[in-house]
Protein backbone atom coordinates (compact mmCIF):
# COMPACT_ATOMS: atom_id res chain seq x y z
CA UNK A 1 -8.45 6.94 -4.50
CA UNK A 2 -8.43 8.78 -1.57
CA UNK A 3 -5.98 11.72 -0.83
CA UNK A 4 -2.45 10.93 0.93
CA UNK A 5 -1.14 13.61 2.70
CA UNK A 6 0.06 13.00 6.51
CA UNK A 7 -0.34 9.79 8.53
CA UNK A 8 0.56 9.02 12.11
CA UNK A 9 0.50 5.71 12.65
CA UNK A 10 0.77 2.90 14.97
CA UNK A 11 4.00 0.49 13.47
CA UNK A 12 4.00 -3.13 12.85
CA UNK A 13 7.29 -4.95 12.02
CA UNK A 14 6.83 -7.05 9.80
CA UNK A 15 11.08 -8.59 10.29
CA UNK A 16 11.34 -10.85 6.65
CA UNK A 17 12.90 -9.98 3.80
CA UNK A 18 11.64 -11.10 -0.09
CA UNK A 19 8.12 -11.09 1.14
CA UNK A 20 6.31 -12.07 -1.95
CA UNK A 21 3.00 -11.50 -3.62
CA UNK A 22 1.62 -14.63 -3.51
CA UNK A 23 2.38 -14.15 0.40
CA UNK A 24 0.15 -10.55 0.79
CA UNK A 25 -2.16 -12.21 -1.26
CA UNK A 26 -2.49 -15.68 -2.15
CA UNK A 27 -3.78 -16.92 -5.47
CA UNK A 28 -6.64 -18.36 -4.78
CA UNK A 29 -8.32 -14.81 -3.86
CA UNK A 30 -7.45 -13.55 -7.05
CA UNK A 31 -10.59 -15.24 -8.93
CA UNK A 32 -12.45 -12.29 -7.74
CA UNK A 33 -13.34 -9.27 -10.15
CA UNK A 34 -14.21 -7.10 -7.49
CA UNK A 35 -11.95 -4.93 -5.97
CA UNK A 36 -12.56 -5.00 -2.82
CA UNK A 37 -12.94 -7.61 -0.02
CA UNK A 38 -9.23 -8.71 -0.06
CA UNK A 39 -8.26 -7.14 3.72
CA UNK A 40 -9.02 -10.12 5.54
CA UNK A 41 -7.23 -12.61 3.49
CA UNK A 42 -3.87 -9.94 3.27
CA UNK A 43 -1.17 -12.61 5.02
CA UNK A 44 -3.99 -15.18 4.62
CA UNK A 45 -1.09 -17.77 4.92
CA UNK A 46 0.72 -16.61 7.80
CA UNK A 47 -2.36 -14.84 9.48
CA UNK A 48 -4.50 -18.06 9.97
CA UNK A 49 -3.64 -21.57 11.11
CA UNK A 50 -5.91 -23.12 8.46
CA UNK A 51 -6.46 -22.58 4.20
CA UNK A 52 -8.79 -19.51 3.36
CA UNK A 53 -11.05 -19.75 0.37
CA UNK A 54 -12.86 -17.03 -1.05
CA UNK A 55 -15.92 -16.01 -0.29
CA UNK A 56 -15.37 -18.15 3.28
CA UNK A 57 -16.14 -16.27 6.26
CA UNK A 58 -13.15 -15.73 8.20
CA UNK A 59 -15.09 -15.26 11.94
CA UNK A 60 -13.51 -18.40 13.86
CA UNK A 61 -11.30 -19.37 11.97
CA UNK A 62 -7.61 -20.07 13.99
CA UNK A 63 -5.46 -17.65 13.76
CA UNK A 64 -1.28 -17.62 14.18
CA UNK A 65 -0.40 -16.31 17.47
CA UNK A 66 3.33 -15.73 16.40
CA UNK A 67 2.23 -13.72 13.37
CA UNK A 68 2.94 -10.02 13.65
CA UNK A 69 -0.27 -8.55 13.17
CA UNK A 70 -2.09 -10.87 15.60
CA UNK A 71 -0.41 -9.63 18.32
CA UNK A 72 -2.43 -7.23 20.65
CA UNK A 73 0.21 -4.54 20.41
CA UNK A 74 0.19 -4.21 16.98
CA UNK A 75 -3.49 -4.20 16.10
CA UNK A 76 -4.75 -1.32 14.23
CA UNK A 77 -1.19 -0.33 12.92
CA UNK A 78 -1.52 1.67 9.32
CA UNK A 79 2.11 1.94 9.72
CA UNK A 80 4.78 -1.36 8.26
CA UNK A 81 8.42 -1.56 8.97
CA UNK A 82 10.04 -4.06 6.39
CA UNK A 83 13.33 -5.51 4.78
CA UNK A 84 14.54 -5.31 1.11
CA UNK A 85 13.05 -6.24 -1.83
CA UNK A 86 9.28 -6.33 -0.25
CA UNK A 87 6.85 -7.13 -3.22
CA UNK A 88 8.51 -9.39 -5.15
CA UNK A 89 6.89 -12.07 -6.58
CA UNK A 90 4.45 -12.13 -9.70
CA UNK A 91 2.29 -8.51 -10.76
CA UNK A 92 -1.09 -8.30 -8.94
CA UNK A 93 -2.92 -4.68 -7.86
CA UNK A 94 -4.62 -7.27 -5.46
CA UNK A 95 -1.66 -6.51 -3.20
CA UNK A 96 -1.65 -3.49 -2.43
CA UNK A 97 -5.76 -3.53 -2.58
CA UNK A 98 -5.42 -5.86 0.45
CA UNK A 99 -3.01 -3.97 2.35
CA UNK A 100 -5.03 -1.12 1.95
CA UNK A 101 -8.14 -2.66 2.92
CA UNK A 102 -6.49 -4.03 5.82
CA UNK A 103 -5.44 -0.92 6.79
CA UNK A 104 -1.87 -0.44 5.95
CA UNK A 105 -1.61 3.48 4.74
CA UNK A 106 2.32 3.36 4.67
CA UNK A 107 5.18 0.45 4.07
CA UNK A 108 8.55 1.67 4.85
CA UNK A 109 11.52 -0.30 3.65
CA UNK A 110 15.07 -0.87 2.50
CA UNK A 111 13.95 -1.58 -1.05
CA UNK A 112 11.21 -2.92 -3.21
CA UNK A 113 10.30 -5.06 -6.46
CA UNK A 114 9.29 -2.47 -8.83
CA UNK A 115 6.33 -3.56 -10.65
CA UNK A 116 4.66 -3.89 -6.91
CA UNK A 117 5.64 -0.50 -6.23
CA UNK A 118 4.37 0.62 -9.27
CA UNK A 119 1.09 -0.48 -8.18
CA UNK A 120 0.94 0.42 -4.90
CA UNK A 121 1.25 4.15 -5.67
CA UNK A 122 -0.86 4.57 -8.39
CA UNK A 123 -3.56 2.72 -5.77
CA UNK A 124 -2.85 5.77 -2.75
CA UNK A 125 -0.44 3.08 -1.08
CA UNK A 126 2.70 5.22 -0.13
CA UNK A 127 6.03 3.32 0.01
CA UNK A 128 9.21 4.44 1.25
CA UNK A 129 12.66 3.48 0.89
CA UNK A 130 14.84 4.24 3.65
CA UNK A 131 18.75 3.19 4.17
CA UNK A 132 19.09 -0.32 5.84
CA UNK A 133 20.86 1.65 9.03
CA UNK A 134 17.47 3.72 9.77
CA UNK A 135 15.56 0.67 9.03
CA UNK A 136 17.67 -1.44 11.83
CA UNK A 137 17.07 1.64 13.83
CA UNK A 138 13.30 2.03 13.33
CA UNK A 139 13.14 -1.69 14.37
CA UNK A 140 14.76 -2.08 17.26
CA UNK A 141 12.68 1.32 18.47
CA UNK A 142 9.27 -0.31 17.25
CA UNK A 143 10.53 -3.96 19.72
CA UNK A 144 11.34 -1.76 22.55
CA UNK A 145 8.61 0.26 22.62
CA UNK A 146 4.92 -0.53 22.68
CA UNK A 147 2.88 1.71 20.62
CA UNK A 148 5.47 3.08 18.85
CA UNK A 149 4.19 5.84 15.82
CA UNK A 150 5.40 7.45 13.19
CA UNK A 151 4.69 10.86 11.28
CA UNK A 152 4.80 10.76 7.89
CA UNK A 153 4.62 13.64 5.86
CA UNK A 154 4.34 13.10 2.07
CA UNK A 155 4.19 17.36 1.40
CA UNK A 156 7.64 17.32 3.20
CA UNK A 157 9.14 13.86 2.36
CA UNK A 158 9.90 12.65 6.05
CA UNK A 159 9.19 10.07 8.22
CA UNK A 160 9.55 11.67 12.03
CA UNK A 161 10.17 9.24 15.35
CA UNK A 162 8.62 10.14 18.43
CA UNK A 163 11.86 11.13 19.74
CA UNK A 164 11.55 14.09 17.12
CA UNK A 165 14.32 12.83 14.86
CA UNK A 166 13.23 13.20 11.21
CA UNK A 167 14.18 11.41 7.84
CA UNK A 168 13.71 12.20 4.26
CA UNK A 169 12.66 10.25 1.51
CA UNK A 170 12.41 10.85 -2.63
CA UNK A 171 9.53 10.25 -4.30
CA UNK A 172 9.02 10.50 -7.94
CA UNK A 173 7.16 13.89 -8.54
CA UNK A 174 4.18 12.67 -10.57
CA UNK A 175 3.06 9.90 -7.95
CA UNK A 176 3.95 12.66 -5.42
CA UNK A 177 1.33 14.98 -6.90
CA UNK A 178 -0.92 12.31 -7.72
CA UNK A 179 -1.30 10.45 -4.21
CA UNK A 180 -1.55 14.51 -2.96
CA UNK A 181 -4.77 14.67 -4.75
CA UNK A 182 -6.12 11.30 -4.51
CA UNK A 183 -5.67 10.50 -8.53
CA UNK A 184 -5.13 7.53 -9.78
CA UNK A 185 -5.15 6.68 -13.37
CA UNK A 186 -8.32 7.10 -14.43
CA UNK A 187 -8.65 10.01 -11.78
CA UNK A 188 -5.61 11.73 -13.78
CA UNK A 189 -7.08 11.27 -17.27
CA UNK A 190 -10.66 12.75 -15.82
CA UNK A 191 -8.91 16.02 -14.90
CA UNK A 192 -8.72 16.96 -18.59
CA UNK A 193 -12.41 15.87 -19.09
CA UNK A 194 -12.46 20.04 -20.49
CA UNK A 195 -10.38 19.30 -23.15
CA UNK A 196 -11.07 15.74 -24.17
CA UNK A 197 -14.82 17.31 -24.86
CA UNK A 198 -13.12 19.78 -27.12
CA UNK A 199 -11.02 17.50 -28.98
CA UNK A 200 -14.08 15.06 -29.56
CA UNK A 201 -16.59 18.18 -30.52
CA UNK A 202 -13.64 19.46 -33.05
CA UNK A 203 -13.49 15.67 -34.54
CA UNK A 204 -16.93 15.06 -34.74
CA UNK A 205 -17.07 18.89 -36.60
CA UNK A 206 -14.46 17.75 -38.87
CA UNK A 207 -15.66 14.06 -39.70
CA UNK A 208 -19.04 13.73 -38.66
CA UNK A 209 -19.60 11.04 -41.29
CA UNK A 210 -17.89 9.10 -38.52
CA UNK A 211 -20.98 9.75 -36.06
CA UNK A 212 -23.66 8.42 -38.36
């Protein structure tokens, strides 16, 4: 996965609570076994007018007007404001696979379900939980001004305004170092490649009636 350090980003506010999975992602896309493709179906639902199907090409088809992302302001944000308990919903990496591949580097929110955030940070998705007060606040400045950004540093743990004021957010300390160095999983495991090769030239040394 690729490395997350800093991001300034244009926001989008995306003003619901509970948003499920099946609502980033609906079911139907999840017959794929490829993992990629998924960033124009993220919000397929509430994006479009009409039912998506995969492997449908989604040039002309109608989309929502009303929707958040549709509107001109908000287009190319990497950057989502949203309300507690974002994620929720049944387990599927496809989530945070589409928001990625939509372009969403950052979701920052009062809370979310925890198998979904789970996900998204071992996939370089960076979530943050700020206090409903700062998310209220970080709202009303996205509505009343057009193109409003934000700075966020993972190294430092803080989301910066463009009026300068900064806040901090916690992190566990393993994804931290992780999304710093663009590992996921198998990423991680790969960094001891030196000693798995040991541990598999002692074994075969030891039992190499195992090896034929």
């Amino acid at each position: 996965m690729d490395k997350f350090v800093r991001q300034e980003g244009l926001v989008a506010p995306l003003d619901r609570a509970n948003v499920d999975t099946d609502a980033i992602i609906p079911k139907q896309f999840l017959k794929s076994i490829k993992r990629t493709g998924f960033g124009p179906n993220l919000f397929d639902e509430w994006r479009y007018l009409d039912r998506g199907e995969p492997d449908r090409d989604n040039a002309g088809r109608p989309l929502n007007p009303d929707f958040v992302l549709n509107r001109q302001r908000f287009i190319g944000a990497t950057v989502m404001l949203a309300r507690e308990n974002f994620g929720c919903g049944s387990s599927r990496e496809h989530a945070p696979w589409a928001l990625l591949q939509f372009g969403i580097q950052t979701i920052i929110a009062t809370s979310f379900a925890d198998i979904f955030y789970n996900n998204s940070l071992k996939n370089g998705l960076l979530l943050i939980k700020l206090d409903p007060q700062i998310i209220d606040k970080l709202f009303s400045e996205t509505d009343a001004n057009p193109g409003y950004r934000l700075a966020v540093d993972l190294e430092q743990q803080t989301v910066t305004a463009p009026s300068g004021e900064s806040y901090t957010f916690d992190i566990d300390q393993h994804r931290k170092h992780c999304m710093l160095n663009g590992l996921d999983d198998i990423g991680l495991t790969l960094a001891h490649a030196g000693e798995i090769k040991a541990f598999e030239a002692k074994h075969r040394e030891r039992q190499p009636w195992l090896f034929g």
